[in-house]
N, C-alpha and C. Protein backbone atom coordinates (compact mmCIF):
# COMPACT_ATOMS: atom_id res chain seq x y z
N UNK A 1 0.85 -1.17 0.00
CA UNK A 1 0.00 0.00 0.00
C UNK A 1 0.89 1.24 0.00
N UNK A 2 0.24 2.15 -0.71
CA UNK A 2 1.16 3.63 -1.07
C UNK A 2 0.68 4.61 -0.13
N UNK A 3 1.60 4.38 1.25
CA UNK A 3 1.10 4.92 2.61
C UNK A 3 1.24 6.55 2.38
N UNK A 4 1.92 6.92 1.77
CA UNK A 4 2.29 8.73 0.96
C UNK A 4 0.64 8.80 0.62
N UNK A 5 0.17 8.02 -0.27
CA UNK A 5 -0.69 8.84 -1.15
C UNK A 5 -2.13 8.52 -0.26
N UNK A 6 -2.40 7.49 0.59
CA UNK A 6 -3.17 7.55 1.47
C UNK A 6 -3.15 8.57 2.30
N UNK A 7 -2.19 8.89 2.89
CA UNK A 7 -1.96 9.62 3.91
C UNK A 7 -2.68 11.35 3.20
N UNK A 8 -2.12 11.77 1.89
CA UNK A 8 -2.58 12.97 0.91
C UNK A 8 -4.15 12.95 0.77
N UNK A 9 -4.30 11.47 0.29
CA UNK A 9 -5.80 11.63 -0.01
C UNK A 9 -6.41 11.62 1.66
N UNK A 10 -6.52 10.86 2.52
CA UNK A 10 -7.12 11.25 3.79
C UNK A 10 -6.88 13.26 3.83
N UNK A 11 -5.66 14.03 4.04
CA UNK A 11 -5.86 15.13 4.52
C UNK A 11 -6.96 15.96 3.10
N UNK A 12 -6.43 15.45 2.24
CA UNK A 12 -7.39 16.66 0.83
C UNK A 12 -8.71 16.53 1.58
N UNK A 13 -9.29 15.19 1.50
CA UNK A 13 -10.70 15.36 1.44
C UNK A 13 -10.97 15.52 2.82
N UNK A 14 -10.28 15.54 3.90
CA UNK A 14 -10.86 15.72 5.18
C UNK A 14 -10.93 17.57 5.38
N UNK A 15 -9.95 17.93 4.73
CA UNK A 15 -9.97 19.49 5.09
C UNK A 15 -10.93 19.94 3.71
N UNK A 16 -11.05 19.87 2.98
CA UNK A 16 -12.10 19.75 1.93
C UNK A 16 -13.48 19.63 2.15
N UNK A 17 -13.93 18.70 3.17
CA UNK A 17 -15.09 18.85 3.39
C UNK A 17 -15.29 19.13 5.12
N UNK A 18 -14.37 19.83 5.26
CA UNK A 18 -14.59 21.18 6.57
C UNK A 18 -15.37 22.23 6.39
N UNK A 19 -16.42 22.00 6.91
CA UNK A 19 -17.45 23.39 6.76
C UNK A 19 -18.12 23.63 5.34
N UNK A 20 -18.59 22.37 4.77
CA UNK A 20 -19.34 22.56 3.38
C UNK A 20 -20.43 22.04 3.52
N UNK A 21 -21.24 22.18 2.66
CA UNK A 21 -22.49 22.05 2.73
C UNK A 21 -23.07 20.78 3.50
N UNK A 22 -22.17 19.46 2.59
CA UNK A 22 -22.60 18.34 2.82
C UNK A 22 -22.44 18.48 4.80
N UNK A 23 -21.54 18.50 5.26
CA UNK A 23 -21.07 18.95 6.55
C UNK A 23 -22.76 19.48 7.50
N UNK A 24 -22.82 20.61 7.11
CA UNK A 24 -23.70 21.09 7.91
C UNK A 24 -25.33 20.54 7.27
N UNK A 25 -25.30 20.03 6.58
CA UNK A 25 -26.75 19.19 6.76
C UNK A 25 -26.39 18.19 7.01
N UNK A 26 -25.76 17.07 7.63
CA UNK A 26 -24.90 15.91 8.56
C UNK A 26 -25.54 16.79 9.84
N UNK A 27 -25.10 17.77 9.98
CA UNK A 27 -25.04 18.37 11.78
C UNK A 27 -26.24 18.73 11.53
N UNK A 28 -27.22 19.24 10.98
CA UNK A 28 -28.92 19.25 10.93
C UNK A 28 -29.45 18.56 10.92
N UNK A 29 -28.87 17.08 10.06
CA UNK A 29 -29.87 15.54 10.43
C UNK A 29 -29.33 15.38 11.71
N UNK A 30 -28.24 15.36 12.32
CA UNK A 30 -28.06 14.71 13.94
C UNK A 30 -28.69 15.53 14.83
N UNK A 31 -28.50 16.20 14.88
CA UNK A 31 -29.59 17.22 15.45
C UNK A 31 -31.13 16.67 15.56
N UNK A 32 -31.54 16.02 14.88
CA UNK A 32 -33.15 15.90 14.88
C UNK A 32 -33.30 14.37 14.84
N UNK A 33 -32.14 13.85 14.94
CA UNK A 33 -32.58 11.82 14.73
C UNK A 33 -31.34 11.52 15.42
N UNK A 34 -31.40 9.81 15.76
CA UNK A 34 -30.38 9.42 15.85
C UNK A 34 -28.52 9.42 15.48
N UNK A 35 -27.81 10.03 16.15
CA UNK A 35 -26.52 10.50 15.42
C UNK A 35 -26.20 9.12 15.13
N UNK A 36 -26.18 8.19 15.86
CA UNK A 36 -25.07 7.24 15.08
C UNK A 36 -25.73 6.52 13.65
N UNK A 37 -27.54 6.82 13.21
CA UNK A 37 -28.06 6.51 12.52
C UNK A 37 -27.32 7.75 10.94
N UNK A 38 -27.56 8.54 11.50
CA UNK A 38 -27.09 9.85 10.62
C UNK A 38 -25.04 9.63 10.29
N UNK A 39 -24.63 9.41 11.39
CA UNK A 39 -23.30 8.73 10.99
C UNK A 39 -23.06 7.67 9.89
N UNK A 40 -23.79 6.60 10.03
CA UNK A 40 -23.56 5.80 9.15
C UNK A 40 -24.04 6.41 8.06
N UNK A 41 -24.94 6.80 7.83
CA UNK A 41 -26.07 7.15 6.44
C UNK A 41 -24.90 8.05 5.70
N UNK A 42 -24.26 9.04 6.56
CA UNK A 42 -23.49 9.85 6.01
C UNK A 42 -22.03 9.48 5.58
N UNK A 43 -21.71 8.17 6.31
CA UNK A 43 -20.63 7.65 5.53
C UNK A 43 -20.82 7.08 4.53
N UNK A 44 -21.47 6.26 4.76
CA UNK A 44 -22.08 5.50 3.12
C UNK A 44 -21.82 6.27 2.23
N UNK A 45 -22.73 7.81 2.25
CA UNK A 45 -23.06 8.15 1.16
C UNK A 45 -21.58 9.08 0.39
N UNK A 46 -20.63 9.20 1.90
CA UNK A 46 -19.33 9.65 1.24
C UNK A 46 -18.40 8.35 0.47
N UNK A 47 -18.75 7.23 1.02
CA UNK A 47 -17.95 6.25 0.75
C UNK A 47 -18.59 5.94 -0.97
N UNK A 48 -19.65 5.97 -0.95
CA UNK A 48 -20.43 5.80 -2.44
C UNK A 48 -20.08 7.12 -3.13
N UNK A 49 -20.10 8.15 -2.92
CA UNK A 49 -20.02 9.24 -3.82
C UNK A 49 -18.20 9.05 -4.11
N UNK A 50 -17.19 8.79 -3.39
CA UNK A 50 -15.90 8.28 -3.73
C UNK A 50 -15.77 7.84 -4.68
N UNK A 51 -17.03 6.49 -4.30
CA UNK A 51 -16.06 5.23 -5.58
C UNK A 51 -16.65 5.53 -6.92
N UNK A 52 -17.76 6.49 -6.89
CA UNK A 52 -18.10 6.78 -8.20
C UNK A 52 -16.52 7.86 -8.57
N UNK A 53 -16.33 8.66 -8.13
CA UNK A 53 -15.19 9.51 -7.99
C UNK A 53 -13.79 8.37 -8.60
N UNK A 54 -13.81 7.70 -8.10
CA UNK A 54 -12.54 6.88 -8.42
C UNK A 54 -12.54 6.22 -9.69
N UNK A 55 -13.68 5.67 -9.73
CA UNK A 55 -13.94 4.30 -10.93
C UNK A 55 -14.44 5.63 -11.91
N UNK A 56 -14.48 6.93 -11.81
CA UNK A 56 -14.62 7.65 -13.42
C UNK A 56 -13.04 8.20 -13.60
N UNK A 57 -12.05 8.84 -12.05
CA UNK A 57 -10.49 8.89 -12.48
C UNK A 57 -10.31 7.87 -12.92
N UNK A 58 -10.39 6.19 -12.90
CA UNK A 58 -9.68 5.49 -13.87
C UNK A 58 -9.98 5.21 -15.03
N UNK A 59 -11.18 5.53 -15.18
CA UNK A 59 -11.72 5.30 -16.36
C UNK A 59 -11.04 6.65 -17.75
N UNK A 60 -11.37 7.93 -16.90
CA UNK A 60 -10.16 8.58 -17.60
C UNK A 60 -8.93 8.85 -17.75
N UNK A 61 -8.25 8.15 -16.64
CA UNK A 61 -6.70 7.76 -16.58
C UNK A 61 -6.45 6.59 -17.90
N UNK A 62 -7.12 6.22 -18.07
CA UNK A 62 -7.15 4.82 -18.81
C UNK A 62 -7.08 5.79 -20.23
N UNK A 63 -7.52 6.84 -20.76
CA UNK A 63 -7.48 7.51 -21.85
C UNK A 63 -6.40 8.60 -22.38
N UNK A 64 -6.73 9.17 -20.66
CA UNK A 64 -5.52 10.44 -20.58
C UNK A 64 -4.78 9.88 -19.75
N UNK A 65 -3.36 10.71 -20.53
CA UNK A 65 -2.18 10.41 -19.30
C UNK A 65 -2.36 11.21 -18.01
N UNK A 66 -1.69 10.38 -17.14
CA UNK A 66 -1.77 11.50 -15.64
C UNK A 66 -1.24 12.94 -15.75
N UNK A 67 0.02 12.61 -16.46
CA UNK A 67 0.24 14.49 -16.74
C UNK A 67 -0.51 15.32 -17.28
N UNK A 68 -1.35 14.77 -18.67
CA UNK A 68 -2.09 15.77 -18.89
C UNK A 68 -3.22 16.00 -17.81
N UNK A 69 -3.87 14.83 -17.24
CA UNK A 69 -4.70 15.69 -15.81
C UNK A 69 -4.44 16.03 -15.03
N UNK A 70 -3.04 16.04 -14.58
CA UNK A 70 -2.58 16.80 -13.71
C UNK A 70 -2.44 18.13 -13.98
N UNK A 71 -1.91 18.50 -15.30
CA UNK A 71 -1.57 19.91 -15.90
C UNK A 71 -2.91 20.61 -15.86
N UNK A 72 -4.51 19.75 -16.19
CA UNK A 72 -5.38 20.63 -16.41
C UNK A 72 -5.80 20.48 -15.19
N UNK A 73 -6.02 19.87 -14.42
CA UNK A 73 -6.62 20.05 -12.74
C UNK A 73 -5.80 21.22 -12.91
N UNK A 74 -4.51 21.66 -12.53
CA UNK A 74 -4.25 22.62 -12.47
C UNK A 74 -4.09 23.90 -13.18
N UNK A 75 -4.44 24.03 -14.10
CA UNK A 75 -4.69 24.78 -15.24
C UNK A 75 -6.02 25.73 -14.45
N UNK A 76 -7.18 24.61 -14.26
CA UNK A 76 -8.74 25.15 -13.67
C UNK A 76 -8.62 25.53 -12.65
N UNK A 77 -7.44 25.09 -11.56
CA UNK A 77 -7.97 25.92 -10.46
C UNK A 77 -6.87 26.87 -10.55
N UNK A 78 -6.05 27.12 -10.98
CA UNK A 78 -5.14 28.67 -11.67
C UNK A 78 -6.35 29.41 -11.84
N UNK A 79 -7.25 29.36 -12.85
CA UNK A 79 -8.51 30.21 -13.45
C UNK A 79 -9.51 30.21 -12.26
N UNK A 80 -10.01 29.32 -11.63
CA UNK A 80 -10.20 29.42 -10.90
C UNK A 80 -9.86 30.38 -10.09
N UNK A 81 -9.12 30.30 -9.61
CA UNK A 81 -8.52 31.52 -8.25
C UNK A 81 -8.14 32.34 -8.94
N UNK A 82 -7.96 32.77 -9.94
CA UNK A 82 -7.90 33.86 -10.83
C UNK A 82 -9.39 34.84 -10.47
N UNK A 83 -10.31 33.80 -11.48
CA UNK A 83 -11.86 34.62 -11.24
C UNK A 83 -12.28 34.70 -9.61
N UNK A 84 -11.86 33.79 -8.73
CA UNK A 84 -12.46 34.41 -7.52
C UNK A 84 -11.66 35.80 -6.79
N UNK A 85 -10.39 35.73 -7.19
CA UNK A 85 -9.49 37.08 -6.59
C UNK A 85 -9.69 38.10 -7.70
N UNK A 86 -9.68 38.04 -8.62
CA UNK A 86 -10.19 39.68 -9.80
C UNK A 86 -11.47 39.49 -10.19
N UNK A 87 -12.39 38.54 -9.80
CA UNK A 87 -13.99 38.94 -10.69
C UNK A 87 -14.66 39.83 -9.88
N UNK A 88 -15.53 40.04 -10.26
CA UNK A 88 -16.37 40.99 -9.93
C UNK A 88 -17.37 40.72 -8.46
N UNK A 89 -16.78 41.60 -7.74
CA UNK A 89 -17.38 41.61 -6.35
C UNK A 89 -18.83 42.29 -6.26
N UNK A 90 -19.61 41.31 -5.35
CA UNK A 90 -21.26 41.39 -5.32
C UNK A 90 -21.27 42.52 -4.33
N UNK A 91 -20.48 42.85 -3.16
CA UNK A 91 -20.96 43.78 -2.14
C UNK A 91 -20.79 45.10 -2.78
């Protein structure tokens, strides 16, 4: 096992889904039902929304090379943080 890239993927998606949506409706279902019922329900549905996540990266790893998705993951969030630091502010 590639204890490096476990170790990367555990911190991305744990600080990743700090304070997002999915997050705080988790803490609104426990709130009103069973938490350890709402625990499981809510792992599942991270553990299922993953492997769809995974089994479509290999499916396009299998087409594209990793460099080129690596270059454009990063390409989008360059533009990305581009448009959120110079676009146009709502206040």
């Amino acid at each position: 096992m590639d204890w490096k890239l476990l170790a990367s993927t555990f911190a991305a998606v744990f600080v990743a889904e700090l304070g997002d949506k999915t997050q705080l409706a988790t803490l609104t279902l426990a709130s009103s039902g069973s938490r350890w019922t709402v625990f499981f329900g809510s792992a599942l549905a991270l553990v299922a929304s993953t492997a769809v996540a995974v089994l479509a990266g290999e499916a396009v790893a299998r087409t594209i090379p990793p460099i080129w998705i690596r270059r454009a993951a990063g390409l989008i969030f360059l533009v990305m943080g581009a448009f959120f630091v110079f676009g146009k502010s709502e206040s």
